[in-house]
Protein backbone atom coordinates (compact mmCIF):
# COMPACT_ATOMS: atom_id res chain seq x y z
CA UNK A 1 12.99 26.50 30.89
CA UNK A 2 12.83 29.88 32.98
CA UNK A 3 13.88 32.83 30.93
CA UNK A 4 12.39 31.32 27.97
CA UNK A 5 10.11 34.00 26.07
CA UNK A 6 7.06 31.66 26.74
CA UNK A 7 7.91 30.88 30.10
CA UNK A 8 4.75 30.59 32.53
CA UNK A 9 2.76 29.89 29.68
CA UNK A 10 0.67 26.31 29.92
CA UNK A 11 -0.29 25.08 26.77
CA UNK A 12 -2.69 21.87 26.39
CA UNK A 13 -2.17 20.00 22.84
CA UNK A 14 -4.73 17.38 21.50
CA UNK A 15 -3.17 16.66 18.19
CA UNK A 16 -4.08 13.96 15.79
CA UNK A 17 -2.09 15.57 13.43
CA UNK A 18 1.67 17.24 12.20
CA UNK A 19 -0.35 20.60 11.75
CA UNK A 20 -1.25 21.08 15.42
CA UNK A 21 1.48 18.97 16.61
CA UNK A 22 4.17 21.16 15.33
CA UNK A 23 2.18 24.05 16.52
CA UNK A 24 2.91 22.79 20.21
CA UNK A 25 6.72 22.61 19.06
CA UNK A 26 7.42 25.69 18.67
CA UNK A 27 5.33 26.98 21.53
CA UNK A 28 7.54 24.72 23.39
CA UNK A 29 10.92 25.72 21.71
CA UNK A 30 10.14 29.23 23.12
CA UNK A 31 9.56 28.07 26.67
CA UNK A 32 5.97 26.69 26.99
CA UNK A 33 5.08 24.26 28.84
CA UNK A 34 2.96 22.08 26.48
CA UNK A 35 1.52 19.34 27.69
CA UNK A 36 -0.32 16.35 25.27
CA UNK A 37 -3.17 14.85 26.22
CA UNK A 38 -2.93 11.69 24.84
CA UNK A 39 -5.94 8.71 24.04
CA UNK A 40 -4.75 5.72 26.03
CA UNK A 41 -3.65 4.17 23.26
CA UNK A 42 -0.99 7.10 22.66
CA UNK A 43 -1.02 9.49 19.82
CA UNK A 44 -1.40 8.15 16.48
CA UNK A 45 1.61 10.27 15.63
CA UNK A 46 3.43 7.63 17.71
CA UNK A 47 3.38 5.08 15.29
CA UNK A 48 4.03 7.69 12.24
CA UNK A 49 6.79 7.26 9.36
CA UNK A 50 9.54 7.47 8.94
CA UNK A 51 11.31 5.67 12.01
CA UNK A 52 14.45 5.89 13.76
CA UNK A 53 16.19 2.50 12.12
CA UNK A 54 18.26 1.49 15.57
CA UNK A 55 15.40 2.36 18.06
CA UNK A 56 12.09 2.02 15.11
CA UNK A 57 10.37 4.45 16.88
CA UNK A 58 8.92 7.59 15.09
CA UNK A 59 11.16 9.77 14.34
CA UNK A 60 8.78 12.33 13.51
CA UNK A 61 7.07 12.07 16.62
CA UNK A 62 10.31 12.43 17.99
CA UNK A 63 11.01 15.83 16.29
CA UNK A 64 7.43 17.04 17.31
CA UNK A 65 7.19 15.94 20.96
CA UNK A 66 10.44 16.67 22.03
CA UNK A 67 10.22 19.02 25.26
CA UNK A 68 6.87 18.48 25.65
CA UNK A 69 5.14 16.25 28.88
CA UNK A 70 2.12 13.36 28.28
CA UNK A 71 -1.03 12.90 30.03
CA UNK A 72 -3.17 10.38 28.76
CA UNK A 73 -6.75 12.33 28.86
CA UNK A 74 -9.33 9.42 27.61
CA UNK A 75 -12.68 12.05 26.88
CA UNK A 76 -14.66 8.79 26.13
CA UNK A 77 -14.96 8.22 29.90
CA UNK A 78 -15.90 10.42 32.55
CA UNK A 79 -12.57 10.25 34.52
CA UNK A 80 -10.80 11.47 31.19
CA UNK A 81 -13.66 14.32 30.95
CA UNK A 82 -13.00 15.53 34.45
CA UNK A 83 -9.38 15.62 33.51
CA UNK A 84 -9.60 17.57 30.69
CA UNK A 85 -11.71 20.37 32.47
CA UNK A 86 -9.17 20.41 35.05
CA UNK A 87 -6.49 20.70 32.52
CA UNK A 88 -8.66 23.39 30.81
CA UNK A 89 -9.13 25.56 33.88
CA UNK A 90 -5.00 25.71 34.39
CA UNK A 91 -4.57 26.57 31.04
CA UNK A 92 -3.50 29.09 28.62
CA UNK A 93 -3.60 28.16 25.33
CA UNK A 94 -5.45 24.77 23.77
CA UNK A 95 -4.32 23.39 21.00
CA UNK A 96 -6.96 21.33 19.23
CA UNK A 97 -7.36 19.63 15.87
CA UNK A 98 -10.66 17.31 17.29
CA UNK A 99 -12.89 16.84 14.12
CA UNK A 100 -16.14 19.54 14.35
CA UNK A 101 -18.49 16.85 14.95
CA UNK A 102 -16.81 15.02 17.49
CA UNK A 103 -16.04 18.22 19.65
CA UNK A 104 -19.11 17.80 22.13
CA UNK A 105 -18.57 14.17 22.52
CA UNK A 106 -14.85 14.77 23.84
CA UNK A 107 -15.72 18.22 25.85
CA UNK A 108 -13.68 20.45 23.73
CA UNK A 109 -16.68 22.77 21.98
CA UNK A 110 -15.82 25.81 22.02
CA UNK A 111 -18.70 27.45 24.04
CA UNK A 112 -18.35 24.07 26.47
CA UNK A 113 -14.40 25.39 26.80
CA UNK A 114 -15.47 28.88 27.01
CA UNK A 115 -17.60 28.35 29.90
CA UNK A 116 -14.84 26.44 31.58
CA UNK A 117 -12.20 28.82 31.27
CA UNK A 118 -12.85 32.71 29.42
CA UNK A 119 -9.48 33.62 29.40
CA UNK A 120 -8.26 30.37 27.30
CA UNK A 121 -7.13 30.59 23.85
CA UNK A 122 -8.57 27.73 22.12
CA UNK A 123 -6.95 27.17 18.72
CA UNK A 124 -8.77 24.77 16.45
CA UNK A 125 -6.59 23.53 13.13
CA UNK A 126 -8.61 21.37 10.74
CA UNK A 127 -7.81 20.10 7.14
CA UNK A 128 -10.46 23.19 6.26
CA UNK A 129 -11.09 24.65 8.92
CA UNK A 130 -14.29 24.61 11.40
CA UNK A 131 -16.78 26.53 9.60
CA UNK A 132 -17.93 26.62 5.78
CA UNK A 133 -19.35 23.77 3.56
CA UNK A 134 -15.67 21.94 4.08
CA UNK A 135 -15.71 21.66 8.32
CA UNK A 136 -16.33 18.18 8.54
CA UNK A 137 -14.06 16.72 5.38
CA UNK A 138 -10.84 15.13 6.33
CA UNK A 139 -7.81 15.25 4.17
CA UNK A 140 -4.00 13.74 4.17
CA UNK A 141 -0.49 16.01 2.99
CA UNK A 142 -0.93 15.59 -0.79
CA UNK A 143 -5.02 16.11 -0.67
CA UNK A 144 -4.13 19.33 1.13
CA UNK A 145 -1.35 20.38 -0.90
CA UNK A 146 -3.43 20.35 -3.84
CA UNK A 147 -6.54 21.89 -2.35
CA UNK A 148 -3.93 25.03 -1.47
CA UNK A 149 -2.69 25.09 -5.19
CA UNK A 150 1.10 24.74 -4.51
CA UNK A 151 0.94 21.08 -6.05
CA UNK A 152 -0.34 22.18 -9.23
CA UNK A 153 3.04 24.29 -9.76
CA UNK A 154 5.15 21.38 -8.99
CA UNK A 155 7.24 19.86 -10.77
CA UNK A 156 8.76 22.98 -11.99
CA UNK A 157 12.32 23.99 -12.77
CA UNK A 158 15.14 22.47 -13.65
CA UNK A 159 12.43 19.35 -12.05
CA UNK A 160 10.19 19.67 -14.81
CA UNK A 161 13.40 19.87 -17.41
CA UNK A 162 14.51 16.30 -16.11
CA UNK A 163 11.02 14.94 -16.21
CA UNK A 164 8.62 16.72 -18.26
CA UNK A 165 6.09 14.23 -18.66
CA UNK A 166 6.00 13.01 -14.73
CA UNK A 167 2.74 14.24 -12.86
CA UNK A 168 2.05 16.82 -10.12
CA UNK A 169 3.15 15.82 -6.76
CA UNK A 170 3.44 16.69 -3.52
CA UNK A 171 6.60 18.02 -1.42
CA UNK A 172 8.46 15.85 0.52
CA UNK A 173 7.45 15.36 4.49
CA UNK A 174 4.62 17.20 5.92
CA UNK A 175 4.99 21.00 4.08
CA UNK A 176 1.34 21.99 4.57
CA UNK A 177 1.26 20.54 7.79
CA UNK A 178 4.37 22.60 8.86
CA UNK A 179 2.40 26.06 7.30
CA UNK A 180 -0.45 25.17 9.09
CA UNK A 181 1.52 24.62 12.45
CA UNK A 182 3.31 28.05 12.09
CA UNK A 183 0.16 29.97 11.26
CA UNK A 184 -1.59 28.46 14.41
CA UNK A 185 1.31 28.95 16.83
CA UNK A 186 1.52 32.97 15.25
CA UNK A 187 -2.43 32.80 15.75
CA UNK A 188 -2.39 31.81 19.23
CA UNK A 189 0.18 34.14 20.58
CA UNK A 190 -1.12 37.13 18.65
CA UNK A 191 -4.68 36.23 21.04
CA UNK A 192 -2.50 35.70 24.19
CA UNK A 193 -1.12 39.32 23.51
CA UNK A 194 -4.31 41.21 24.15
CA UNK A 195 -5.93 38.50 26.69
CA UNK A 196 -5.91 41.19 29.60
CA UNK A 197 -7.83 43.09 26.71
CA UNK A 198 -10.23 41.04 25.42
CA UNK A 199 -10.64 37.96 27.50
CA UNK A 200 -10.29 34.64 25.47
CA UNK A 201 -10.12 34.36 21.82
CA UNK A 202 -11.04 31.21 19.22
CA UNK A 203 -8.60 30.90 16.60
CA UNK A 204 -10.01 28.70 13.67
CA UNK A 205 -6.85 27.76 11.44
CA UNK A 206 -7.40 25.82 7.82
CA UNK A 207 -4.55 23.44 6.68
CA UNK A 208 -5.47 24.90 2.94
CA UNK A 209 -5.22 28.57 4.21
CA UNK A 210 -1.90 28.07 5.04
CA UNK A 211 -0.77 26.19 1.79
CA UNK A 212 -3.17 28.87 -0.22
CA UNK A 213 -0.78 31.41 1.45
CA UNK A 214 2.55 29.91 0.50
CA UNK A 215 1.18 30.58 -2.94
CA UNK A 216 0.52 34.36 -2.34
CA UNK A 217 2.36 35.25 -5.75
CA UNK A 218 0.82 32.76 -7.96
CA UNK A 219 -2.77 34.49 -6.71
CA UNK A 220 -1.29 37.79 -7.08
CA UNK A 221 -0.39 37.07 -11.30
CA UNK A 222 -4.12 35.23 -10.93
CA UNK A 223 -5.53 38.82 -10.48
CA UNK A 224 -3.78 40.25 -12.71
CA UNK A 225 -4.86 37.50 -15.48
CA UNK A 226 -1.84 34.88 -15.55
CA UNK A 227 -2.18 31.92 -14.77
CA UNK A 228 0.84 30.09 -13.74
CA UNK A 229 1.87 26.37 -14.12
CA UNK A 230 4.27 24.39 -13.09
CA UNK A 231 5.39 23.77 -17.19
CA UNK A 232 6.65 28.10 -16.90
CA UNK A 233 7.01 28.19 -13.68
CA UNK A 234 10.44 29.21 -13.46
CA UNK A 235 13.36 32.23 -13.18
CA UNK A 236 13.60 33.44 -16.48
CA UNK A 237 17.50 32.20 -15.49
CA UNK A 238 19.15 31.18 -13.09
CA UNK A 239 17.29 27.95 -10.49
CA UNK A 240 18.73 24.83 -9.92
CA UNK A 241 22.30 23.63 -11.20
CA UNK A 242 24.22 20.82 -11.46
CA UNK A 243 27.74 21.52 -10.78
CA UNK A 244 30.74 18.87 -9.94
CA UNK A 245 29.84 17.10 -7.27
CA UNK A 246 25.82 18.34 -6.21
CA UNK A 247 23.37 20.83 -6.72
CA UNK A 248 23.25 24.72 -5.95
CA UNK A 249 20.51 27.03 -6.89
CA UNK A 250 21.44 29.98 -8.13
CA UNK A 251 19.12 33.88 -7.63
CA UNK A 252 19.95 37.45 -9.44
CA UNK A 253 17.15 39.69 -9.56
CA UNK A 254 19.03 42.67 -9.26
CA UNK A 255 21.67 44.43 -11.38
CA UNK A 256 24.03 44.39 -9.06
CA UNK A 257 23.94 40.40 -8.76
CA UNK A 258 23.81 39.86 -12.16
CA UNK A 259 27.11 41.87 -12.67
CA UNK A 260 28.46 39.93 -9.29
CA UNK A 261 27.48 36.37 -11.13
CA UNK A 262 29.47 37.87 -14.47
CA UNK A 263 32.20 38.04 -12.01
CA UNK A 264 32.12 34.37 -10.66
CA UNK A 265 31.63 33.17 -13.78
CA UNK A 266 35.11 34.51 -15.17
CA UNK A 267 33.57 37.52 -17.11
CA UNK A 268 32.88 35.39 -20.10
CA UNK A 269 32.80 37.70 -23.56
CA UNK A 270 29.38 36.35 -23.92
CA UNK A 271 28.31 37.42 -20.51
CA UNK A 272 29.34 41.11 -20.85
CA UNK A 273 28.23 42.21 -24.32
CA UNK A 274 26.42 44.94 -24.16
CA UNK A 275 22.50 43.83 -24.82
CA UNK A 276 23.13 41.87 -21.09
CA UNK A 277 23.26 45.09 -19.61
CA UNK A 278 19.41 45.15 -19.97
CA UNK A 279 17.59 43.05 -17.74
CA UNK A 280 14.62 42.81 -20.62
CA UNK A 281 17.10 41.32 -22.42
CA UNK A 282 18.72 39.07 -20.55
CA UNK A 283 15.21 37.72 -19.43
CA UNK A 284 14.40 37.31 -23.36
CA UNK A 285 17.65 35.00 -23.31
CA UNK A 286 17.21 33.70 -20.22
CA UNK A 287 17.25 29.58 -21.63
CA UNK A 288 20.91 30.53 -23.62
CA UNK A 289 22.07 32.28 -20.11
CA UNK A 290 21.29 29.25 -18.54
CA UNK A 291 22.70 27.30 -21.06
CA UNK A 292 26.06 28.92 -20.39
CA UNK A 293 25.85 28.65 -16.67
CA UNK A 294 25.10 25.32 -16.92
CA UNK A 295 28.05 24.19 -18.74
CA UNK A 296 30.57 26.30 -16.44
CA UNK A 297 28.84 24.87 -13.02
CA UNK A 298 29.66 21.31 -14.17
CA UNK A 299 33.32 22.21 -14.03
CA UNK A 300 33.11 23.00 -10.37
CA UNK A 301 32.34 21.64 -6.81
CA UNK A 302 29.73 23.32 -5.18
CA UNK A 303 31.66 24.66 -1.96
CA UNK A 304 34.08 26.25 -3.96
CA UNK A 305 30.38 28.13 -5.67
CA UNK A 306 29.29 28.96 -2.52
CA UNK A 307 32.59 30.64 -1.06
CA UNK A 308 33.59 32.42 -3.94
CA UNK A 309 30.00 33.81 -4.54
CA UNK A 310 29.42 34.77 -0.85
CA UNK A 311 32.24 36.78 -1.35
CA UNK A 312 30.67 38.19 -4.49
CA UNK A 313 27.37 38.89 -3.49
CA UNK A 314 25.85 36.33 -5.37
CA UNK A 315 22.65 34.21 -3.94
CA UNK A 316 23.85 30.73 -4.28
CA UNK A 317 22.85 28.18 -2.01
CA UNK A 318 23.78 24.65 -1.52
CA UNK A 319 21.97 21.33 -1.57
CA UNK A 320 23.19 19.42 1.28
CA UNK A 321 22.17 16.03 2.53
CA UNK A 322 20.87 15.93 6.11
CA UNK A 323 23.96 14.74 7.89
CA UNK A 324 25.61 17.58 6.36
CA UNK A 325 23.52 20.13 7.58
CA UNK A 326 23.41 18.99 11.14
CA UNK A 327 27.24 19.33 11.38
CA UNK A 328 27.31 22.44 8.89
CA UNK A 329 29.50 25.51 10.40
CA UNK A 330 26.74 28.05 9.41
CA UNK A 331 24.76 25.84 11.45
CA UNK A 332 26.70 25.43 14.34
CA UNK A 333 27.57 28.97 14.42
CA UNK A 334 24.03 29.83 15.00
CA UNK A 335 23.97 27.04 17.69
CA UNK A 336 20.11 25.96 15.45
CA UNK A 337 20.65 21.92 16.83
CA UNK A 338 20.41 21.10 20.77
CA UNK A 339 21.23 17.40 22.19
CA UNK A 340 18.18 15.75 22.91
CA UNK A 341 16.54 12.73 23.88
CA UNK A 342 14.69 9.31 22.55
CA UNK A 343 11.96 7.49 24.32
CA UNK A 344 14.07 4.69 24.10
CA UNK A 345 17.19 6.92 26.25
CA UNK A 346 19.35 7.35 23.29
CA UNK A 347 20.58 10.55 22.68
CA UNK A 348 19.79 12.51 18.84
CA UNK A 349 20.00 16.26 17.56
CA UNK A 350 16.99 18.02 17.34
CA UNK A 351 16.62 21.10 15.67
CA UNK A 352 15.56 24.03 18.02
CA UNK A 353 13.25 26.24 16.12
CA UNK A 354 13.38 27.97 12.82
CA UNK A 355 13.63 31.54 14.37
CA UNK A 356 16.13 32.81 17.00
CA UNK A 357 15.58 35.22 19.47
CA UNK A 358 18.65 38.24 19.49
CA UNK A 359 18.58 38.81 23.56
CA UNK A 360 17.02 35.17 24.70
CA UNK A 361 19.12 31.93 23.15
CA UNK A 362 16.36 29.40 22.94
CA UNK A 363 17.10 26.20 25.21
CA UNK A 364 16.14 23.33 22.94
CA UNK A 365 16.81 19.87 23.34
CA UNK A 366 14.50 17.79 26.10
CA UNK A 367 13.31 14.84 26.08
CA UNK A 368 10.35 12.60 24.08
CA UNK A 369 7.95 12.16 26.52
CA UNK A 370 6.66 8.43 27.31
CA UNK A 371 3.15 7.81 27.42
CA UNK A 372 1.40 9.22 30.43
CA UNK A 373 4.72 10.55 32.26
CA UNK A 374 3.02 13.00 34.02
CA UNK A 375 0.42 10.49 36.07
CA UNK A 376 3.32 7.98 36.85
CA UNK A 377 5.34 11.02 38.51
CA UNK A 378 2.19 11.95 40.37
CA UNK A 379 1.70 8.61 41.49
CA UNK A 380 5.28 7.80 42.21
């Protein structure tokens, strides 16, 4: 991947987990070369949910490994140690989500890896982190969720209005995970910036950091005394509709798109009396705006929304199903999905990277690396 913004950089990933699995990803959708060092039973991501139905192989693993190369790296024997410190020594950034106590076993403590190599940026991402009272406790998606707050606010919205009584949940997939991932890979690059500075850097990233700071708003109205919940925690209008054939959700904080959704709407007499002008006001009736929105959405399919309030200035988005979005013009347009390839040799879209880069169009695409590809080429 010459050219790529990361190219040159060697990355080393030992990831139990999506957190510092999808950190690696997008170190590799910029041009890394990020290589796993795998148990020799594979990673446990491997055998993950959900699975690709004509291949069942993971299909998250997939999405997380794609572009990356495999080493199996066994640190329970001494051949796998002396691997690993060779690895180490080569490398610019480790990835590592080892549990605290288990880090000297394996070689990876931090003063071990120091010693090895000082101008390595070793990134540790834990459930909690590794230091404080929590270092050593484990924890899955919805445990992690919670302990970051953002699953106490949810069910919320036009959610909670369909099922009031149902309990708090988590969000689909691997949310926190994903947080965690982004804050590592932003963590590890900001310490690769100044490494001609200041030599090597540890970067210790918490799982419920990174969902606590999803939820920066919530804390904010904490400080100030409110304390949100997922039964008010809402637009005062506007959120989720149903309209013809889907769902859209619907924004206007500003003046200017509330007078733009008046517009879409038809300029209803009920929208433009005169008390709406105030946006007190129209928060006090925000449940009889709604109300009114509602019943006019129903009457319409959501793409003909969407135009007709681009074209307005009004935030509307659409819910689309995934097969939708991978063929999506917007999406094509900013070229987001590159071809790729399954362990198994079947070809799948894969999306790139969240971000784009304005002078550098990222590559994407690759392939899933089989289990220890790197040693068969070596000895082949």
């Amino acid at each position: 991947m010459s050219g790529q913004p990361l190219s040159g950089c060697r990355v080393l990933e030992r990831s139990r987990t999506a957190a510092s699995a999808y950190a690696g990803r997008l170190l590799a959708a910029m041009g890394a070369t990020v290589i796993m060092l795998e148990p020799s039973g594979g990673s446990r991501l491997r055998r993950a949910a959900p699975f690709v139905e004509e291949t069942g192989e993971s299909a998250l693993f997939a999405y997380l490994s794609v572009g990356k190369r495999s080493i199996v790296c066994d640190t329970d024997t001494a051949e796998g140690q002396e691997l690993l410190q060779q690895e180490l020594r080569e490398a610019d950034i480790l990835i590592d989500d080892t549990p605290v106590k288990s880090r000297a076993a394996h070689g990876v403590d931090p003063e071990v890896v120091k010693q090895i190599n000082d101008r390595l940026i070793h990134v540790s991402v834990l459930p909690f982190g590794a230091t404080g009272p929590k270092a050593d406790w484990d924890g899955e998606e919805i445990n992690l969720l919670h302990a970051g707050g953002e699953g106490y606010l949810l069910p919320n919205g036009l959610s909670t209005e369909l099922f009031p009584d149902r309990p708090p949940l988590k969000i689909y997939g691997n949310f926190g995970s994903y947080q965690a991932g982004c804050m590592a890979a932003l963590g590890a690059l900001s310490a690769w910036w100044v490494v001609d500075q200041v030599g090597g850097q540890y970067v210790d990233v918490s799982v419920q950091d990174a969902v606590l700071a999803v939820g920066a708003f919530a804390l904010q109205r904490l400080g100030d005394g409110s304390l949100e919940h997922r039964l008010q925690r809402s637009f005062k209008y506007g959120g989720v509709f149903e309209t013809q054939d889907g769902y859209i959700e619907l924004l206007t904080l500003e003046d200017r798109q509330w007078a733009s959704l008046v517009q879409l709407l038809g300029a209803p007499a009920w929208a433009t009396e005169p008390e709406f002008s105030d946006p007190l006001e129209r928060s006090k009736r925000g449940a009889e705006i709604n109300e009114k929105i509602r019943g006019w959405m129903r009457q319409h399919p959501s793409d003909e929304i969407v135009d007709k309030a681009q074209q307005l200035g009004v935030p509307v988005g659409k819910y689309r199903p995934p097969a939708e979005v991978v063929q999506g013009e917007h999406e094509r347009a900013r070229q987001l999905f590159a071809a790729g390839t399954l362990a198994g040799g079947q070809s799948a879209l894969f999306l790139k990277a969240p971000f784009q880069f304005r002078c550098t169009p990222l590559q994407g695409g690759g392939q899933v690396p089989e289990l220890n590809e790197l040693a068969q080429e070596a000895s082949s």
